[in-house]
N, C-alpha and C. Protein backbone atom coordinates (compact mmCIF):
# COMPACT_ATOMS: atom_id res chain seq x y z
N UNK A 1 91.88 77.86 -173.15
CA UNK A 1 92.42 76.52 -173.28
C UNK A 1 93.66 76.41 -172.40
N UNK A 2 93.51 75.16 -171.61
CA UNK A 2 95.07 75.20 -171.06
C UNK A 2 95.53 74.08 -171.94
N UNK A 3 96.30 75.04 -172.63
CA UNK A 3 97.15 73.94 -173.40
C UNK A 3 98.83 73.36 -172.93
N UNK A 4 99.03 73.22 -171.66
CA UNK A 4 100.19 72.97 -170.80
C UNK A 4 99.49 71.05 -170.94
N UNK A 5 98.56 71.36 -170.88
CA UNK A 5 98.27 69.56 -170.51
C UNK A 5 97.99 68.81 -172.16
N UNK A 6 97.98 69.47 -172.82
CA UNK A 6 97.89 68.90 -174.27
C UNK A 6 99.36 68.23 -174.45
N UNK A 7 100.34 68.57 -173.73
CA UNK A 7 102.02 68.13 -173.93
C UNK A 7 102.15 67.33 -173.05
N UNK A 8 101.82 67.10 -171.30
CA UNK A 8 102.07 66.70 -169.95
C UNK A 8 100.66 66.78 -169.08
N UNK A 9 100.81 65.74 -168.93
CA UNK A 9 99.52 65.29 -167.61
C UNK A 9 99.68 65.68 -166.52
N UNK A 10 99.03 66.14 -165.72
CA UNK A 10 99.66 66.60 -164.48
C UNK A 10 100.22 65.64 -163.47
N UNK A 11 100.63 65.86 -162.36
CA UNK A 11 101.68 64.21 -162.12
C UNK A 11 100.19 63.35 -161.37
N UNK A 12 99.26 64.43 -160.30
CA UNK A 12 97.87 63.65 -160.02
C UNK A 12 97.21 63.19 -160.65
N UNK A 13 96.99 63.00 -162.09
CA UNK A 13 96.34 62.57 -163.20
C UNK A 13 97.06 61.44 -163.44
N UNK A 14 98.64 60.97 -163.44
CA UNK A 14 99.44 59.63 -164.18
C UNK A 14 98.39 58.53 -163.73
N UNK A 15 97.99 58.58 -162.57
CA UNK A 15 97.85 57.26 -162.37
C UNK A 15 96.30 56.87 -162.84
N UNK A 16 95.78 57.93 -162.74
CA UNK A 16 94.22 57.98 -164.19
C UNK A 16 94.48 57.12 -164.93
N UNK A 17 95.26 57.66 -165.63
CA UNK A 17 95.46 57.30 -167.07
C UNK A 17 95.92 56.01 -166.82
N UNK A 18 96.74 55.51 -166.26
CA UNK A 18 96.81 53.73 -165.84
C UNK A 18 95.58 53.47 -165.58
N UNK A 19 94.71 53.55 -164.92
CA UNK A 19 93.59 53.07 -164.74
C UNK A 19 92.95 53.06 -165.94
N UNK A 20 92.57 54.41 -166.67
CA UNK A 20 91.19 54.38 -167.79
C UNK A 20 92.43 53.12 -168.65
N UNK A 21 93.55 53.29 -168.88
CA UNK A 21 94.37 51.96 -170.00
C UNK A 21 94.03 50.71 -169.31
N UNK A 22 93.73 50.63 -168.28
CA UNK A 22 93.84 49.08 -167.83
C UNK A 22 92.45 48.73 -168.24
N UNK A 23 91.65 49.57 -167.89
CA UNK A 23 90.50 49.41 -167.51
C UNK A 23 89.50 49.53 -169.35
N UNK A 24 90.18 50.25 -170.05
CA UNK A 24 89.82 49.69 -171.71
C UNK A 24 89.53 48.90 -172.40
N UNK A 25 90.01 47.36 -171.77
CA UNK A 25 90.20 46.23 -171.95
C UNK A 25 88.62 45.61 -171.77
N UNK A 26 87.79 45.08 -172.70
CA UNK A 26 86.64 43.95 -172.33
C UNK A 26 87.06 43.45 -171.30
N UNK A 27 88.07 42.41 -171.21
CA UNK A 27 88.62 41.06 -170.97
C UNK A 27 88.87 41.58 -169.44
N UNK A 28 89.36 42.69 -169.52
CA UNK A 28 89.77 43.23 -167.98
C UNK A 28 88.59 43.43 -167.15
N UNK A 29 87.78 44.57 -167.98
CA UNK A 29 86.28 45.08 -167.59
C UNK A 29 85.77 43.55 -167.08
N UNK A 30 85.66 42.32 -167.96
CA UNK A 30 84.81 41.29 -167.38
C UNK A 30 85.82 40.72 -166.42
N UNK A 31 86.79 40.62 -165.94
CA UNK A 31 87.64 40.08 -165.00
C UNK A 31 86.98 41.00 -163.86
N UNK A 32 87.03 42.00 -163.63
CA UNK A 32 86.86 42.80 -162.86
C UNK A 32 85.12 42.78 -162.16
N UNK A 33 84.26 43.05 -163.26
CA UNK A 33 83.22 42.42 -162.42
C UNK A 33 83.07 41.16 -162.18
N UNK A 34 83.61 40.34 -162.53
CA UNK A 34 83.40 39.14 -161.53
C UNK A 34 83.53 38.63 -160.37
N UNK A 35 84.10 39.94 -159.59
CA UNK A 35 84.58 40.16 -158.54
C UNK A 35 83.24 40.26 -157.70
N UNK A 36 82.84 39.50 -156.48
CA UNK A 36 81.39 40.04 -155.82
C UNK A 36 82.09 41.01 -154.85
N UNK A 37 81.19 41.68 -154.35
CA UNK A 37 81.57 42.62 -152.83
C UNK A 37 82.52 42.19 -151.76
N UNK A 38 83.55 42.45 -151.58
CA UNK A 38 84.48 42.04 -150.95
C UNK A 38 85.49 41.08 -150.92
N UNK A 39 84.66 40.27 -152.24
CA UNK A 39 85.81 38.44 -152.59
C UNK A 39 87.03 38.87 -152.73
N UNK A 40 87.99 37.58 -152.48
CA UNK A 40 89.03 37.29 -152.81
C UNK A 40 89.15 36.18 -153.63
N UNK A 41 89.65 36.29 -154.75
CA UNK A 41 89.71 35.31 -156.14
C UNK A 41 90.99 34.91 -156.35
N UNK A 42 91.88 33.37 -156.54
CA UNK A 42 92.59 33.21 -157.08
C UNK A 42 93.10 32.84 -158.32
N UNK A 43 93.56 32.75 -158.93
CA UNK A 43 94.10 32.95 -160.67
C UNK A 43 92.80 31.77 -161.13
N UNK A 44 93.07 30.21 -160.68
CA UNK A 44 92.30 29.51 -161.00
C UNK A 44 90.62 29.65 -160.75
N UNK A 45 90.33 30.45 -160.49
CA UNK A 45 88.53 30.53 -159.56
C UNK A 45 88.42 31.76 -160.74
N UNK A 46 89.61 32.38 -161.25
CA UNK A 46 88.95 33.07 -161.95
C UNK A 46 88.80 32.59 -163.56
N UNK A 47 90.39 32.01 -163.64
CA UNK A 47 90.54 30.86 -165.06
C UNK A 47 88.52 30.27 -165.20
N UNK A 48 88.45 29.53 -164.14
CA UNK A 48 87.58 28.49 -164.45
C UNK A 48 86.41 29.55 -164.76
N UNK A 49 86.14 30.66 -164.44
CA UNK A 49 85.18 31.23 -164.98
C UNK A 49 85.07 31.89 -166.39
N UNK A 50 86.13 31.48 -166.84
CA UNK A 50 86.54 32.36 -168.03
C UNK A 50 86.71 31.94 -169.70
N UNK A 51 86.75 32.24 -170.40
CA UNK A 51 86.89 31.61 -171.57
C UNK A 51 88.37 31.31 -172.37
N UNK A 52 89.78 32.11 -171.40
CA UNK A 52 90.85 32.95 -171.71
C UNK A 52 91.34 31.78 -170.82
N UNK A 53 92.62 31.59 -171.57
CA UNK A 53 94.03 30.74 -170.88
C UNK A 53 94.14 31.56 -169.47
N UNK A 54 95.18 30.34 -168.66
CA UNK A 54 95.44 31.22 -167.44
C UNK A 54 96.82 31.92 -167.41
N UNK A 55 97.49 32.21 -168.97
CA UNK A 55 98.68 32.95 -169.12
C UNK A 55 97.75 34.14 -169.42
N UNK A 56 96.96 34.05 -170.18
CA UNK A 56 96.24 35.63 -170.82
C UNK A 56 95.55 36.24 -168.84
N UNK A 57 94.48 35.22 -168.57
CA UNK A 57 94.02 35.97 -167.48
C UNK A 57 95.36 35.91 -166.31
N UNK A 58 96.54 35.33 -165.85
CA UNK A 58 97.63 36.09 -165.51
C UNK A 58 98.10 37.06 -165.85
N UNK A 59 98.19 37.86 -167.17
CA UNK A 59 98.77 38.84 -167.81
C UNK A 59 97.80 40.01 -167.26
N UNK A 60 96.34 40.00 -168.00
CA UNK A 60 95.50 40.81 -167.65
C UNK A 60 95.41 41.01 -165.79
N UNK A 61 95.62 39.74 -165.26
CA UNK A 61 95.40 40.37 -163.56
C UNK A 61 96.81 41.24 -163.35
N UNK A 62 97.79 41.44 -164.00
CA UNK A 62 99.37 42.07 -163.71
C UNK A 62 98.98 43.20 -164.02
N UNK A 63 98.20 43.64 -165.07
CA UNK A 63 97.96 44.69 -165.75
C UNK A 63 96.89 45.85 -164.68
N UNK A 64 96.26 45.03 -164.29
CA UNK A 64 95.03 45.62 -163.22
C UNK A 64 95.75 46.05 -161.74
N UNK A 65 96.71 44.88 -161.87
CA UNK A 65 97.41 45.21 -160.39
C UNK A 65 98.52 46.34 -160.80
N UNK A 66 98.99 46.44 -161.65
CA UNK A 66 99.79 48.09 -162.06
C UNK A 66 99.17 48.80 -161.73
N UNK A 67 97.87 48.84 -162.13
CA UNK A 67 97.06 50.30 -162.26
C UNK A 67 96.65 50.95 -161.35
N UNK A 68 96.65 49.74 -160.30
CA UNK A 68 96.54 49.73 -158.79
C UNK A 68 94.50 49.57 -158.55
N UNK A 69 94.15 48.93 -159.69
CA UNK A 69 92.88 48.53 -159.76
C UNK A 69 92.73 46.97 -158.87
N UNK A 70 93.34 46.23 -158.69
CA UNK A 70 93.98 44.86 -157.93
C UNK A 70 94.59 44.74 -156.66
N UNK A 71 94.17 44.50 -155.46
CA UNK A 71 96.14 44.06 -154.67
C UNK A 71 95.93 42.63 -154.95
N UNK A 72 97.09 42.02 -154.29
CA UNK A 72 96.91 41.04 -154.15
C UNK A 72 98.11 40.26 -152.68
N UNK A 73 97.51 38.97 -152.68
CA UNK A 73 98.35 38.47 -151.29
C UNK A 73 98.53 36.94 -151.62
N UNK A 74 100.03 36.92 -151.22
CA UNK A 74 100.22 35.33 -151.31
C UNK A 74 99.90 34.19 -150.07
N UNK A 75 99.31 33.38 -150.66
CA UNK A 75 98.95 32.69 -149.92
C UNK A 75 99.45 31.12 -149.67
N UNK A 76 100.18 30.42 -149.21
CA UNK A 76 100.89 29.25 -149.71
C UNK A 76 101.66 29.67 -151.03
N UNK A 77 100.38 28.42 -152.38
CA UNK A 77 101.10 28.35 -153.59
C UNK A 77 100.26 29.35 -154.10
N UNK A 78 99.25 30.11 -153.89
CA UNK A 78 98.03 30.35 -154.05
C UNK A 78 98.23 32.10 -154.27
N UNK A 79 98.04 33.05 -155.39
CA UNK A 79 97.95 34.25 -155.04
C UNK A 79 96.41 34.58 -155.30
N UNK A 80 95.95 35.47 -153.89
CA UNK A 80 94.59 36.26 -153.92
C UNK A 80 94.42 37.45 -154.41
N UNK A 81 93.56 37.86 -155.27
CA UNK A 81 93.07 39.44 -155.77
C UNK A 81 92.05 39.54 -155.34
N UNK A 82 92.21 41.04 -155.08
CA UNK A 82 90.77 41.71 -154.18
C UNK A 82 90.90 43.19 -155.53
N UNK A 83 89.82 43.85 -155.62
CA UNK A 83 89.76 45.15 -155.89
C UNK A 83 89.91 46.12 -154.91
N UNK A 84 90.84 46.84 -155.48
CA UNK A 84 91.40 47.87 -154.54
C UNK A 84 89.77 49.00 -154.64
N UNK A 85 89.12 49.27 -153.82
CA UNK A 85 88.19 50.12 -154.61
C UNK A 85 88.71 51.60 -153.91
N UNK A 86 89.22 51.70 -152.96
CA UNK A 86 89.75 53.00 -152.46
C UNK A 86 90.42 54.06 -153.51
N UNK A 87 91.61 53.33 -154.31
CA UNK A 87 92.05 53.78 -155.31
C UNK A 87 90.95 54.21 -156.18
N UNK A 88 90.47 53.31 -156.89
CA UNK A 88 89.77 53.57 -158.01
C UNK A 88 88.39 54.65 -157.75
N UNK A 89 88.27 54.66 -156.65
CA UNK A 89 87.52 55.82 -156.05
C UNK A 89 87.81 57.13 -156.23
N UNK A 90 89.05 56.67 -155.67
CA UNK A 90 89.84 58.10 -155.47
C UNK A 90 90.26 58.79 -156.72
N UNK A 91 90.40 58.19 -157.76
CA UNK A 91 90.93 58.28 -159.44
C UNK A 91 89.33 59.02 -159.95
N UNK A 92 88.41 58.15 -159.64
CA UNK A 92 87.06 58.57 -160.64
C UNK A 92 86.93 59.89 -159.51
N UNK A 93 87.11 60.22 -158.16
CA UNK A 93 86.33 61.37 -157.90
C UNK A 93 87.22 62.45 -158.21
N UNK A 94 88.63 62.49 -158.67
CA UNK A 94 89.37 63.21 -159.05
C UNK A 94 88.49 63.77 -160.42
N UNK A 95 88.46 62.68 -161.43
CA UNK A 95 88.26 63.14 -162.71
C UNK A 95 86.59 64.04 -162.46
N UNK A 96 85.67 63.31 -161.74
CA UNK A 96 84.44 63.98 -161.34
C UNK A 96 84.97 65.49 -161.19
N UNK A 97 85.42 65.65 -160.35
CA UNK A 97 85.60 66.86 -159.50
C UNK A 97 86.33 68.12 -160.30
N UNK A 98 87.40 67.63 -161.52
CA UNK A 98 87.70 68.63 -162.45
C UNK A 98 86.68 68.48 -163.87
N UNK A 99 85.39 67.83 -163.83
CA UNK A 99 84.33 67.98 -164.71
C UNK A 99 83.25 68.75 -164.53
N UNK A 100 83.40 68.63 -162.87
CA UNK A 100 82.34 69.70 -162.42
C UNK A 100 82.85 71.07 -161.76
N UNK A 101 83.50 70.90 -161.64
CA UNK A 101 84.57 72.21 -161.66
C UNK A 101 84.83 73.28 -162.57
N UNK A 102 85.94 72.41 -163.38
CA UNK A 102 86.47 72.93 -164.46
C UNK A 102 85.62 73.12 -166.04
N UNK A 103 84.38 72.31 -165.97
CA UNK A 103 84.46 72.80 -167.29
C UNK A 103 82.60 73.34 -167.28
């Protein structure tokens, strides 16, 4: 057992763990696929698809963009989200790679 990580995450792992927390969320999970291949979505394009105020789906897109699951770019009055998928790539082949590895 390595029990060093039962106390402390390793520092390459922090940002995992932002991800699997962001990413826990229904509300996030369905924000997130609604995303097609390559779109750029603004708050309202995503509001109107949604069942959730546009303070809740503002909150939840802040939350995604922490995790670094989101960027985003201002545009005029207008902010765009894209999925970062590089990151989130890079997060799941981490965890892959100490599953098939390590255990």
């Amino acid at each position: 057992m390595i029990s060093s990580y039962l106390h402390k995450l390793p520092d390459e792992w922090l940002d995992g763990s932002e991800l699997f927390v962001a990413l826990g969320d229904a509300h996030r999970q369905r924000i997130l696929l609604s995303f097609e291949a390559g779109e750029r979505l603004n708050v309202g394009q995503i509001v109107s698809n949604s069942t959730l105020s546009r303070t809740a789906i503002s909150h939840h897109l802040q939350v995604l963009k922490r995790a670094g699951v989101l960027e985003s770019e201002k545009v005029g009055k207008e902010v765009y989200f894209w999925i970062n998928k590089q990151h989130i790539t890079s997060i799941l082949q981490r965890v892959l790679t100490y599953v098939e590895d390590m255990t």
